[in-house]
C-alpha atoms as a PDB file:
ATOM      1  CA  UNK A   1      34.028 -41.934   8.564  1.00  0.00           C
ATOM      2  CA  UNK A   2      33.672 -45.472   9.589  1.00  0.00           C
ATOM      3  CA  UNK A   3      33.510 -48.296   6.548  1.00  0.00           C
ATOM      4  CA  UNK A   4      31.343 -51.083   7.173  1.00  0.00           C
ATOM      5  CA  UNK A   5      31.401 -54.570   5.604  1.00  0.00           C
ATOM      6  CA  UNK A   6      27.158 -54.987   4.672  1.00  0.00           C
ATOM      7  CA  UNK A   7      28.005 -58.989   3.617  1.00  0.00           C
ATOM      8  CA  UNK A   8      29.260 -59.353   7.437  1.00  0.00           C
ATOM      9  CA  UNK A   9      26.833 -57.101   8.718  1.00  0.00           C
ATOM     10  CA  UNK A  10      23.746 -58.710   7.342  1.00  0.00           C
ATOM     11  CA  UNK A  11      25.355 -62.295   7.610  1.00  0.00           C
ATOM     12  CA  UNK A  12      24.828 -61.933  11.399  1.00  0.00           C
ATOM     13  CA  UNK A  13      20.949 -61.006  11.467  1.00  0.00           C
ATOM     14  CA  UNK A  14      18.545 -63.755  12.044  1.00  0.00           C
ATOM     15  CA  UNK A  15      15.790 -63.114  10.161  1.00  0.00           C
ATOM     16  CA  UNK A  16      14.155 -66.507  10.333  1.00  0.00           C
ATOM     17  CA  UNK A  17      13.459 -65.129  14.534  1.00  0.00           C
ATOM     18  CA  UNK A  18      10.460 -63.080  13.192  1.00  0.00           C
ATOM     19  CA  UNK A  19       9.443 -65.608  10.523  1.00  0.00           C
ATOM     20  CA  UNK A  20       5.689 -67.215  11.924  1.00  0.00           C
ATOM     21  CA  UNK A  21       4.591 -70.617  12.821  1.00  0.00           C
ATOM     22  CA  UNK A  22       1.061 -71.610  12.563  1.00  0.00           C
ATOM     23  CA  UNK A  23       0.452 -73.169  15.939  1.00  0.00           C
ATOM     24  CA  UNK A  24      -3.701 -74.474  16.125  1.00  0.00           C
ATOM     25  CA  UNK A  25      -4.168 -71.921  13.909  1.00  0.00           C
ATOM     26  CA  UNK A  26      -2.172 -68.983  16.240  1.00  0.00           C
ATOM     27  CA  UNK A  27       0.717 -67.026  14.393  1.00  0.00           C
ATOM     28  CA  UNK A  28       3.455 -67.045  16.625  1.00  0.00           C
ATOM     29  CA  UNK A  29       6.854 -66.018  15.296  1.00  0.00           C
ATOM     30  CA  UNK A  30       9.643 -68.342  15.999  1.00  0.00           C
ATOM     31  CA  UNK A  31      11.322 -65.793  18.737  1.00  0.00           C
ATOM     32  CA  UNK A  32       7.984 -65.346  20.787  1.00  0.00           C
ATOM     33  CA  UNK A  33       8.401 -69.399  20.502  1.00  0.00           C
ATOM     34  CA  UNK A  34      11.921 -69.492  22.016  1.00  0.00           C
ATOM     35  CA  UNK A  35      10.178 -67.261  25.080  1.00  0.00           C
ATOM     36  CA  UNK A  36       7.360 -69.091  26.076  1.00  0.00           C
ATOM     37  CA  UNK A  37       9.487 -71.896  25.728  1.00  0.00           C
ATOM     38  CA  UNK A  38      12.254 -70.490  28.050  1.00  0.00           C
ATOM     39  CA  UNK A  39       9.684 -69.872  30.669  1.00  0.00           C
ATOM     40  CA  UNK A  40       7.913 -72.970  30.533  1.00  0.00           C
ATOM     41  CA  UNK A  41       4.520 -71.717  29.038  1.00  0.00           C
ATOM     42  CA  UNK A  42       2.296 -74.169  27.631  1.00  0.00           C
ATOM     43  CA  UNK A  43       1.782 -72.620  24.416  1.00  0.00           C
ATOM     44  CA  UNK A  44       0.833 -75.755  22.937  1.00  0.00           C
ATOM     45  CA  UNK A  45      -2.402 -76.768  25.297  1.00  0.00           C
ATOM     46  CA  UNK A  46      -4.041 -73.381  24.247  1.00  0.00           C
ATOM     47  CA  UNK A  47      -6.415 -73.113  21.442  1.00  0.00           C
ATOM     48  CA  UNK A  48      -6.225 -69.220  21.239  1.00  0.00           C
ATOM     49  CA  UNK A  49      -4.103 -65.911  21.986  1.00  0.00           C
ATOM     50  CA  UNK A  50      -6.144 -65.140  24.366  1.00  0.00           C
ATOM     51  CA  UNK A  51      -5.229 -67.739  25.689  1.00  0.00           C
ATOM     52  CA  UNK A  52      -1.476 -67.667  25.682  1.00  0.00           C
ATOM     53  CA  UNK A  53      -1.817 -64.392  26.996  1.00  0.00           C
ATOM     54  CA  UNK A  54      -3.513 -65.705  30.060  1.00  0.00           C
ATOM     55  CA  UNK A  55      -0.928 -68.037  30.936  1.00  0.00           C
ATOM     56  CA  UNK A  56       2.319 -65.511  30.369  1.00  0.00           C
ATOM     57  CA  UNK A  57       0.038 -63.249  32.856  1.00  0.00           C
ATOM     58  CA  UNK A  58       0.123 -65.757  35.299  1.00  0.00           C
ATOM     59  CA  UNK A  59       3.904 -66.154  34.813  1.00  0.00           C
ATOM     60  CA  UNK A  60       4.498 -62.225  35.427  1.00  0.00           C
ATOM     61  CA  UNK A  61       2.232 -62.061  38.267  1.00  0.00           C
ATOM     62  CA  UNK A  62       3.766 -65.427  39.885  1.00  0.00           C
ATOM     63  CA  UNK A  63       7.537 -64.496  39.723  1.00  0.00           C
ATOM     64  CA  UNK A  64       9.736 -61.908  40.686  1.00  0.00           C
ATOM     65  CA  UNK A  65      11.772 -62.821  37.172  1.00  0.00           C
ATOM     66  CA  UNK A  66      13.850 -60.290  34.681  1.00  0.00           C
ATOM     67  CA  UNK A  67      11.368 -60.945  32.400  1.00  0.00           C
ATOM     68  CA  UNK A  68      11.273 -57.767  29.811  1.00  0.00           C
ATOM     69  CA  UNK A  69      11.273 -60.562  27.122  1.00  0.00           C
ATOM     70  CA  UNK A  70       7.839 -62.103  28.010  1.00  0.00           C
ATOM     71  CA  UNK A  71       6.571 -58.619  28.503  1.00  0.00           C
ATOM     72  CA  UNK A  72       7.251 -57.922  25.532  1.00  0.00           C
ATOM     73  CA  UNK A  73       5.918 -60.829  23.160  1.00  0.00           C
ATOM     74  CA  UNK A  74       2.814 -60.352  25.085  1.00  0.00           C
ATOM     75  CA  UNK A  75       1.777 -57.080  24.150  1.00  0.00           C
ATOM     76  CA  UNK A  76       3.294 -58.407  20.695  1.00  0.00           C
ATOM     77  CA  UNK A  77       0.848 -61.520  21.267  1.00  0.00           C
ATOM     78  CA  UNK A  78      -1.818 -58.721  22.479  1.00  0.00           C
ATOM     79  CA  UNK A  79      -1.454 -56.339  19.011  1.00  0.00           C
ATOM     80  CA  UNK A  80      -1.498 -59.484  17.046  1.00  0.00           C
ATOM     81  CA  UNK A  81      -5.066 -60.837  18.403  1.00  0.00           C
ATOM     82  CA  UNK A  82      -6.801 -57.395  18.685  1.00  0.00           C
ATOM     83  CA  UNK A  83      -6.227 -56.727  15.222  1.00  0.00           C
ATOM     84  CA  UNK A  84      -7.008 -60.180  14.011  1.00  0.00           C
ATOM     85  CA  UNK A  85     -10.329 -60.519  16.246  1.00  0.00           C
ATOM     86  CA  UNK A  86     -11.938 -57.213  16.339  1.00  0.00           C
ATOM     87  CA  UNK A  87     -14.483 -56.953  14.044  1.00  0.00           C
ATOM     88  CA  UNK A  88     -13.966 -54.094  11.040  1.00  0.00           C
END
């Protein structure tokens, strides 16, 4: 059986990555940030998710890029405006 030291363990998560920003009024968390930032996406000019999602579409169809991460913050991005924008 393998012992594990939890204080070292947990000292390495970040768990302010998954914390959210209000951005215009958009939730993004602080790693979906750190993406759209890394591929240059103008988060900043858009007033929606909607939006956002647009322009990381346009980034995937442009580029032939290893880009799993922006993949997935925009179905993240997706979940997060369906369920805050359909109407219950």
């Amino acid at each position: 059986m393998t012992d594990y030291n939890i204080e070292e363990l947990v000292s390495q998560i970040d768990f302010s990555k998954n914390s959210f920003q209000d951005i215009h009024g958009m939730m993004l968390t602080n790693y979906e940030i750190d993406v759209l930032k890394k591929y240059q996406i103008p988060y900043l000019n858009c007033n929606s998710l909607k939006e956002i999602i647009y322009e990381i579409e346009e980034v995937l169809m442009d580029g032939d890029l290893d880009s799993d991460d922006l993949e997935s913050i925009s179905k993240s991005i997706s979940e997060r405006d369906y369920y805050q924008n359909t109407n219950k």
